[in-house]
Protein backbone atom coordinates (compact mmCIF):
# COMPACT_ATOMS: atom_id res chain seq x y z
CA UNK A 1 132.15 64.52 75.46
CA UNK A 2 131.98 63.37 79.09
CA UNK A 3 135.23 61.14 77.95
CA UNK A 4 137.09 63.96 76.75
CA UNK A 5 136.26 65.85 80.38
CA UNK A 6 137.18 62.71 82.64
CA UNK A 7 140.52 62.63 80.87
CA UNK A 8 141.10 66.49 81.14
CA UNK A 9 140.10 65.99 84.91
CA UNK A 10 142.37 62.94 85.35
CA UNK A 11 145.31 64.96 83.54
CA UNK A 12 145.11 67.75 86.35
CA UNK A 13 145.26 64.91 89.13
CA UNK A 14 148.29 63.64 87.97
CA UNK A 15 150.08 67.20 87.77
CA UNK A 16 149.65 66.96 84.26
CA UNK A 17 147.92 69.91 83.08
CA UNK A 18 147.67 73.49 85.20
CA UNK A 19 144.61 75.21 85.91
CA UNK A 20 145.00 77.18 83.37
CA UNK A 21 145.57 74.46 80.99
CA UNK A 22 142.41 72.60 82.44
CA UNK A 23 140.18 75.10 81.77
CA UNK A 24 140.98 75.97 78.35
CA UNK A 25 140.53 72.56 77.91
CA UNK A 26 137.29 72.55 79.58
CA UNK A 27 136.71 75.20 77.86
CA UNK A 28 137.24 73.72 74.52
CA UNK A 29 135.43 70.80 75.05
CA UNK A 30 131.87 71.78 75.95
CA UNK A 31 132.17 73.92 73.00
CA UNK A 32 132.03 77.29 74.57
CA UNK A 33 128.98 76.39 76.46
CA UNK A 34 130.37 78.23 79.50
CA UNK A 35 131.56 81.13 77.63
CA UNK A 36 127.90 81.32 76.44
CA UNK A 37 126.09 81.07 79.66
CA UNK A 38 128.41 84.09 81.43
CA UNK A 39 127.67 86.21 77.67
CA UNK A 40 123.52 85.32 78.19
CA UNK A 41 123.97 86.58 81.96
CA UNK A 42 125.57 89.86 81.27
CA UNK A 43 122.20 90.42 78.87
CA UNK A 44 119.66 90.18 81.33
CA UNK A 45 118.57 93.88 82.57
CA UNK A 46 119.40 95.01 86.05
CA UNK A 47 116.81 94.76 88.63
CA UNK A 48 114.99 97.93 89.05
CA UNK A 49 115.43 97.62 92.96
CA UNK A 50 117.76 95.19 94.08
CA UNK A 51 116.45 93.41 97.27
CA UNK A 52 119.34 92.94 99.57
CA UNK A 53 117.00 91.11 102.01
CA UNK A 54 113.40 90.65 103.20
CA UNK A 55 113.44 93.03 105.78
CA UNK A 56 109.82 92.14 107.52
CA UNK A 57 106.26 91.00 107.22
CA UNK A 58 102.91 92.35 108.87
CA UNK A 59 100.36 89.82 109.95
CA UNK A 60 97.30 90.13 111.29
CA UNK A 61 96.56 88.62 114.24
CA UNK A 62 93.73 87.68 116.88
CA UNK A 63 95.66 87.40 119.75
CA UNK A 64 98.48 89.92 119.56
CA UNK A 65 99.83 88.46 123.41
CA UNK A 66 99.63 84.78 121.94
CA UNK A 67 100.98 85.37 118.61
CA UNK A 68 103.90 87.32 120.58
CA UNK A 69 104.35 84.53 123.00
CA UNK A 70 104.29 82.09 119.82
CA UNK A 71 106.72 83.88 117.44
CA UNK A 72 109.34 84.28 121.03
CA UNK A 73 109.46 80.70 121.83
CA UNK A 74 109.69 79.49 118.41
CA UNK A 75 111.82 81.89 116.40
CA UNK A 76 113.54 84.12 119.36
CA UNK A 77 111.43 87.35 118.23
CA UNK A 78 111.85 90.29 120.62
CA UNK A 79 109.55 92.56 121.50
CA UNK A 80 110.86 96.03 120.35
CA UNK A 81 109.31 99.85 121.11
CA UNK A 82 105.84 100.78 122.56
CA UNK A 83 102.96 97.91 122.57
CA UNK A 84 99.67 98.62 122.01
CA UNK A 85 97.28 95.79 122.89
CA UNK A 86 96.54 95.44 119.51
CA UNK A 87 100.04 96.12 117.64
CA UNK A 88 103.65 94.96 118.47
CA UNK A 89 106.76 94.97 116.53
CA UNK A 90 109.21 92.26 117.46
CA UNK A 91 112.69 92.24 116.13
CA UNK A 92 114.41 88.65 114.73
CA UNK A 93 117.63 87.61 115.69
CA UNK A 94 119.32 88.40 112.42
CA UNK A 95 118.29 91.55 112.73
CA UNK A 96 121.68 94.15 113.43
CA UNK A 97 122.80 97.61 112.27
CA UNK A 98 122.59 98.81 108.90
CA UNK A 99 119.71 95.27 108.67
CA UNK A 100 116.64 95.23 109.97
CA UNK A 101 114.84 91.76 110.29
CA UNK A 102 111.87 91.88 111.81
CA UNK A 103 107.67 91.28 112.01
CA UNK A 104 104.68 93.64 113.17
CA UNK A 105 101.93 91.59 115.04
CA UNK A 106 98.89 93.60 114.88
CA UNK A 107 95.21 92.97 115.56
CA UNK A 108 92.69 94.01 112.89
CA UNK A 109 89.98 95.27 114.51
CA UNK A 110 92.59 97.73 117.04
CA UNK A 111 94.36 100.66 116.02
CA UNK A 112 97.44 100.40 113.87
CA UNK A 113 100.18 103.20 113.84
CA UNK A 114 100.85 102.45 110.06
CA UNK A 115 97.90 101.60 107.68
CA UNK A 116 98.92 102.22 104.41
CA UNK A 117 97.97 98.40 103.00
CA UNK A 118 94.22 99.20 104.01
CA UNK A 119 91.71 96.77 103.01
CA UNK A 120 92.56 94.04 105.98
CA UNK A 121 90.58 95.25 108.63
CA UNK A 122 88.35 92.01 109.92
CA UNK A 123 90.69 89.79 108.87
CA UNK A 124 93.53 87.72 110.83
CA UNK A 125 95.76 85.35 110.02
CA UNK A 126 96.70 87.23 106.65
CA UNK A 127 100.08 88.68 105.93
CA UNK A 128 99.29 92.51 104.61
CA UNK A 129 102.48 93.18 103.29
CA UNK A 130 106.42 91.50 103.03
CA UNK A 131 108.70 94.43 103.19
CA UNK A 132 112.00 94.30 100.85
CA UNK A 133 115.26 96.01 101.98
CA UNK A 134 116.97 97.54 99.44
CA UNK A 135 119.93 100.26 99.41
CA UNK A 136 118.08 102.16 96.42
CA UNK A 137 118.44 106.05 97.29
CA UNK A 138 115.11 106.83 98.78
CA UNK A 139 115.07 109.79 95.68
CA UNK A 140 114.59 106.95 93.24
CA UNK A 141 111.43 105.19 94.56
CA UNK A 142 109.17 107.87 92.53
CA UNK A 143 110.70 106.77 88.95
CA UNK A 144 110.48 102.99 90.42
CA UNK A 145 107.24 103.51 90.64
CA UNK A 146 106.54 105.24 87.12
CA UNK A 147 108.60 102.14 85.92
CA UNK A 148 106.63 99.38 87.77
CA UNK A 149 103.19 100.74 86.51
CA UNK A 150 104.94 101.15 82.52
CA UNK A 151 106.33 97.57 82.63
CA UNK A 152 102.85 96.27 84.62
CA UNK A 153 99.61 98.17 83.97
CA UNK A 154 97.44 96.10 85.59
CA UNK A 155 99.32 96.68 88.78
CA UNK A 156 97.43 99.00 91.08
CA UNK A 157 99.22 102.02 91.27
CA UNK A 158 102.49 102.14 93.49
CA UNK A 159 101.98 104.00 96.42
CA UNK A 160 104.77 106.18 98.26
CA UNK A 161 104.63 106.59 101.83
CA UNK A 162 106.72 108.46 104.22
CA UNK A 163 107.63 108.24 108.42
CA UNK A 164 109.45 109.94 110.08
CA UNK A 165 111.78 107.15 111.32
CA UNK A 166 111.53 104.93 107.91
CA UNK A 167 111.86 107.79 105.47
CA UNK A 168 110.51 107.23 102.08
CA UNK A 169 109.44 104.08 101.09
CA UNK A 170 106.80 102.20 98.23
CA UNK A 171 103.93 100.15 98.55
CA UNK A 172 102.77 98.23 95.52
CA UNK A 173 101.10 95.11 94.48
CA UNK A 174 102.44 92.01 92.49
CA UNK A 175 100.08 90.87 89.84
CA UNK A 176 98.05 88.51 92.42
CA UNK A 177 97.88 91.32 94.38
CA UNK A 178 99.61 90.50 97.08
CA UNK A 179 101.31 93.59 98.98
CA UNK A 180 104.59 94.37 98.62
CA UNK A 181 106.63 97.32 100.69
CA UNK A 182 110.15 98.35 99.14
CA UNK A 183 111.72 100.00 101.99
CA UNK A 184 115.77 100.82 102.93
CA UNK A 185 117.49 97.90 104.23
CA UNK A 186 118.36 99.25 107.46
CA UNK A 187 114.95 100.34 108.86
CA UNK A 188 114.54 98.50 112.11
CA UNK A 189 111.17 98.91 112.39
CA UNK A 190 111.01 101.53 115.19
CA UNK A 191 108.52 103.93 114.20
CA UNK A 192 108.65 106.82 117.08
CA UNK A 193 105.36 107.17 119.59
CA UNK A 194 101.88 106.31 118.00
């Protein structure tokens, strides 16, 4: 077979054969094997919630100031919003309209604006949660939940969760329970006075 391609290939160098010629040749040759592939992709399900990016991740921290100072020089993190001694959003620089890119820094023995992971207090240097953007309609994170818990009952229950500068949004665990927050692509992270 890989003759019968090298020739086909050598036959559209020399202005032999047109594209189109070449790859109903190619085609041909592998036996539909292409044809096959694109027919097996189109029968895979559609993600329930597409993720169009990883939007941020929470750690916990011992030094918020340090970790700050540490995520700046290396990555270019900004700090963003109020502080708190203990808790500090910083955005990334990919992060731009309509795409937020970002991390929360937060201490866990100080007070935290947002707590819905729970279960981390006395803890640092452990990611709570990675947030997922998506452009889902905010409506449909109730029936992703009803699906996630259908397709994966031994997933603790999905969680919804609202702010008033996120919206609606969904926290749920993967089956090693690690924390996972499905949240609109463009939230920036700003979430108002705490």
């Amino acid at each position: 077979m890989a003759a019968n391609l090298d020739g086909l290939l050598d036959q559209y160098d020399k202005g032999q054969l047109n594209r189109r010629q070449l790859l109903t040749g190619l085609a041909l040759a592998t036996g539909g094997a292409l044809a096959g592939a694109t027919t097996a992709q189109a029968a895979e399900p559609a993600p329930l919630a597409p993720a169009m990016s990883i939007n941020h991740v929470h750690l916990l921290v011992k030094d918020v100031k340090k970790s700050a100072e540490f995520y700046s020089f290396i990555f270019g993190a900004k700090p963003q919003g109020d502080r708190l001694p203990s808790y500090l959003t910083m955005s990334l620089p990919g992060a731009k309209p309509g795409n937020g890119c970002w991390i929360t820094l937060s201490n866990p023995t100080g007070p935290r604006p947002d707590s819905p992971d729970g279960g981390d207090e006395g803890k640092s240097g452990v990611m709570t949660h990675a947030a997922y953007g998506t452009k889902v309609p905010q409506a449909e994170f109730a029936r992703i939940a009803k699906e996630i818990k259908k397709r994966f009952p031994e997933v603790k229950d999905p969680r919804p969760f609202h702010t008033k500068d996120a919206g609606d949004g969904l926290y749920f665990f993967d089956p090693d329970g690690i924390s996972i927050q499905l949240i609109q692509m463009e939230h920036n992270g700003e979430l108002g006075k705490y």
